[in-house]
Protein backbone atom coordinates (compact mmCIF):
# COMPACT_ATOMS: atom_id res chain seq x y z
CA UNK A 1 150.94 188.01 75.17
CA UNK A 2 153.92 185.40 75.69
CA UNK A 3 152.61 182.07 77.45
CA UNK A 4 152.65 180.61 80.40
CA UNK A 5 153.69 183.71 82.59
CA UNK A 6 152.71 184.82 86.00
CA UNK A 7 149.66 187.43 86.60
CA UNK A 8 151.45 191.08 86.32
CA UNK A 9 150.89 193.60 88.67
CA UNK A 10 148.22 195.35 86.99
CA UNK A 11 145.72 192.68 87.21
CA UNK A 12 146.44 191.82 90.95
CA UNK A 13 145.97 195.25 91.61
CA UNK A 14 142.63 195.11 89.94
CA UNK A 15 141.21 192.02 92.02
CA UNK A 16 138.36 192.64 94.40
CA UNK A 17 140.18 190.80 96.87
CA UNK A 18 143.71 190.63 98.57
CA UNK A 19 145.65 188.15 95.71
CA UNK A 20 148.19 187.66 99.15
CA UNK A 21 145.19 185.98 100.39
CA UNK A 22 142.73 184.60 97.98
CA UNK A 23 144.58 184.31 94.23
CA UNK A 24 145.56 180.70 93.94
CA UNK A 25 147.35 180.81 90.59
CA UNK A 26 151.17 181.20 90.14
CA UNK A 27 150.78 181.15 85.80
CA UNK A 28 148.63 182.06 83.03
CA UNK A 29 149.11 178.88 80.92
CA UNK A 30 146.05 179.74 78.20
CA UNK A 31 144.21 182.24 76.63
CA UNK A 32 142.05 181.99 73.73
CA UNK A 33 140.02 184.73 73.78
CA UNK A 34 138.06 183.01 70.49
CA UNK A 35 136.95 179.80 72.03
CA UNK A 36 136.27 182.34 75.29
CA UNK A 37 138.57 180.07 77.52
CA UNK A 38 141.95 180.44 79.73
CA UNK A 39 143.97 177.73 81.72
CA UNK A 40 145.99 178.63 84.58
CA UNK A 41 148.15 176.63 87.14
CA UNK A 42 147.27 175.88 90.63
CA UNK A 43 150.41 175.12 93.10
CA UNK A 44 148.53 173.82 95.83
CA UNK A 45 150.11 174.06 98.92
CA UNK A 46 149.34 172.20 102.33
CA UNK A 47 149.51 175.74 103.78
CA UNK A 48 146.27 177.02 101.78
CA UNK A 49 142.84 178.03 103.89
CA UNK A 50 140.77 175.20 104.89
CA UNK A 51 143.73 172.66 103.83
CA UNK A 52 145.31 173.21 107.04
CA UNK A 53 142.66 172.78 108.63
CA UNK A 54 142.35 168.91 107.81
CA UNK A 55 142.94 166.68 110.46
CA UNK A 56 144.28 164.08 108.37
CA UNK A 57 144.38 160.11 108.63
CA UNK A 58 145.94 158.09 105.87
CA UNK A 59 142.81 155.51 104.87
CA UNK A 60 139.56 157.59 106.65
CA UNK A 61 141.14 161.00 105.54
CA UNK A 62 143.90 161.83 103.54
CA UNK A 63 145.23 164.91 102.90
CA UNK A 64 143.68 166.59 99.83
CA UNK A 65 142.73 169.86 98.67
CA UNK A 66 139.95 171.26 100.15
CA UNK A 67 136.56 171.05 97.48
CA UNK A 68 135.70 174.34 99.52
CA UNK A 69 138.79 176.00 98.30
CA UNK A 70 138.07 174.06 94.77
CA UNK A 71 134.91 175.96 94.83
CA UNK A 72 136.49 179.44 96.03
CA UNK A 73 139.09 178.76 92.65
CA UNK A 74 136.55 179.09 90.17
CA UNK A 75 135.10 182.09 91.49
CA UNK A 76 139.16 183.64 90.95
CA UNK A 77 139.02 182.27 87.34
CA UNK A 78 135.81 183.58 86.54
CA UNK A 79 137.75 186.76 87.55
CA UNK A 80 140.38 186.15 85.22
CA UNK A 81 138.45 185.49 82.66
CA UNK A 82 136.68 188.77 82.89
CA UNK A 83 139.71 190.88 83.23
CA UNK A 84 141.90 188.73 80.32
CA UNK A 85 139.20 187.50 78.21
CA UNK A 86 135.77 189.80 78.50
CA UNK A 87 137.81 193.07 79.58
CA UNK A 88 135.91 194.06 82.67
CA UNK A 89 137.83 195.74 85.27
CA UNK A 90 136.92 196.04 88.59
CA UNK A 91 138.65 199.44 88.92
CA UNK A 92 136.00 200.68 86.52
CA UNK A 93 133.70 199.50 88.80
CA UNK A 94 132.81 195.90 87.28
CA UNK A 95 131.89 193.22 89.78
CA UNK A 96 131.32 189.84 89.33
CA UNK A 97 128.70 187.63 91.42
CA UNK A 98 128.21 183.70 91.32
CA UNK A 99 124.54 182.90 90.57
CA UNK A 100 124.10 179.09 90.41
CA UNK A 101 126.28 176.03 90.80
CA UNK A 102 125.21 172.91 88.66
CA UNK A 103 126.72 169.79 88.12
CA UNK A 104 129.25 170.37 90.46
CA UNK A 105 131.34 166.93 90.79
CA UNK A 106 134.82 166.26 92.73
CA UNK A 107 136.55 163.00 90.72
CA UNK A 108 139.40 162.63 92.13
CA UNK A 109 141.29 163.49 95.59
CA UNK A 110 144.77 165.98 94.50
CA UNK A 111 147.50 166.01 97.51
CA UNK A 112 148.44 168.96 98.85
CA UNK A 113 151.82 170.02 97.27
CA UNK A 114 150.54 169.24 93.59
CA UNK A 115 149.87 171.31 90.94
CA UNK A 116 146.02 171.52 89.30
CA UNK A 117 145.49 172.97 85.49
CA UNK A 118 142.56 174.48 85.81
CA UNK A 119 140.20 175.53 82.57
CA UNK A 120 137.34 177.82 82.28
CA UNK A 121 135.13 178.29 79.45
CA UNK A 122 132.47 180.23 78.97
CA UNK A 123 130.47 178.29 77.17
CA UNK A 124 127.12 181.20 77.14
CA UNK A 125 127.87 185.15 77.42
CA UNK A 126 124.68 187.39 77.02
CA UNK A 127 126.23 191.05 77.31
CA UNK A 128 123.86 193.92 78.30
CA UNK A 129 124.76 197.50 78.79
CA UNK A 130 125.53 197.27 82.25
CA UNK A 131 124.99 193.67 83.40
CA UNK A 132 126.58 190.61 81.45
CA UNK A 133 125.41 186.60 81.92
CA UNK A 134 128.01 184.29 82.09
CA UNK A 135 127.65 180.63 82.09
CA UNK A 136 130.85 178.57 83.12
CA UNK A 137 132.49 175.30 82.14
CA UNK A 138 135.08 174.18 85.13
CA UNK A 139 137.75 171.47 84.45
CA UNK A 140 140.36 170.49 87.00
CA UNK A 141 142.80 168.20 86.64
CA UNK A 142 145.55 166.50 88.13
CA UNK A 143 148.11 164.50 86.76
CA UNK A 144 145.95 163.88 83.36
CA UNK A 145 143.19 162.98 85.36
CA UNK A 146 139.66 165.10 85.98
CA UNK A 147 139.67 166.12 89.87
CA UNK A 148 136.84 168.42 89.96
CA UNK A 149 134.05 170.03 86.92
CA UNK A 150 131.39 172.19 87.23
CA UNK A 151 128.55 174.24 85.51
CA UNK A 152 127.94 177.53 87.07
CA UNK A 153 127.14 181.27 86.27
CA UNK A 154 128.00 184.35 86.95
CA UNK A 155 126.04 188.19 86.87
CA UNK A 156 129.15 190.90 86.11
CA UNK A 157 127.46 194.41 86.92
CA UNK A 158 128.53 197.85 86.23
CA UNK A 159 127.95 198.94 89.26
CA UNK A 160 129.48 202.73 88.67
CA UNK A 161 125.43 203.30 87.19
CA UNK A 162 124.05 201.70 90.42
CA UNK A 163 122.95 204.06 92.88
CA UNK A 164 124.51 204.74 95.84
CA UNK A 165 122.58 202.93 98.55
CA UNK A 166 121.60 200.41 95.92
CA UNK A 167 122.88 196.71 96.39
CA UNK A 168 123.67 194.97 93.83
């Protein structure tokens, strides 16, 4: 696979959710499915959800983006890590569900307009039959500098050997 590119149409017709609406990315910078880690680009826009919502003042409240929407981003990565790195797809009825946020830190306030590289590794990945543990390194950065990291995990399910009215 040639790198950086953008996200073909395959895998944004595999997301769970609308990529018009939720899939922050423009480009695939990364992939190394060895060290279990990708890097994609983040065009931040003063446009995106919660962003625009700021009401902004220039010393008690810049503009920034949101650490909600930060937040919401590595949920999408851990997404693109499954589909690129592990090879789950939700079409075959894979879903993926945050479990735990730890360490969760926000370094650095990125203006709206400027582009994040964003990194997630897994750094722990205990594969079952029909369930798979993640565990989640987070790295954001702007301009050379860390904006955001985090520790978190993830449960991916098979959920096509779930039954019916069961909930995952």
């Amino acid at each position: 696979m040639d790198l950086p590119r953008p996200f073909d149409a395959d895998f944004l017709e595999d997301m769970p959710y609308d990529p018009g609406q939720t899939m922050l990315f423009d480009q695939l910078l990364e992939l190394d499915p060895e060290a279990s880690r990708i890097v994609c680009r983040w065009p931040t826009s003063p446009d995106e959800p919660i962003t625009r919502a700021q009401r902004n003042h220039p010393v008690r409240h810049p503009a920034h983006v949101s650490g909600a929407l930060m937040v919401h981003a590595t949920g999408i990565l851990g997404f693109i890590h499954a589909y690129y790195v592990l090879g789950l797809r939700h079409r075959d009825g894979w879903v993926g569900y945050g479990t735990t946020m730890n360490r969760v830190a926000f370094r650095k306030l990125v203006p709206p307009g400027e582009a994040i590289m964003a990194t997630c590794h897994a750094t722990r990945v205990r594969r079952g039959t029909h369930r798979h543990f993640v565990k989640y390194a987070f790295r954001f950065e702007h301009d050379g500098d860390l904006a955001y990291e985090s520790e978190q995990s993830a449960m991916w399910i098979d959920t096509t050997h779930l039954p019916a009215d069961a909930s995952a």
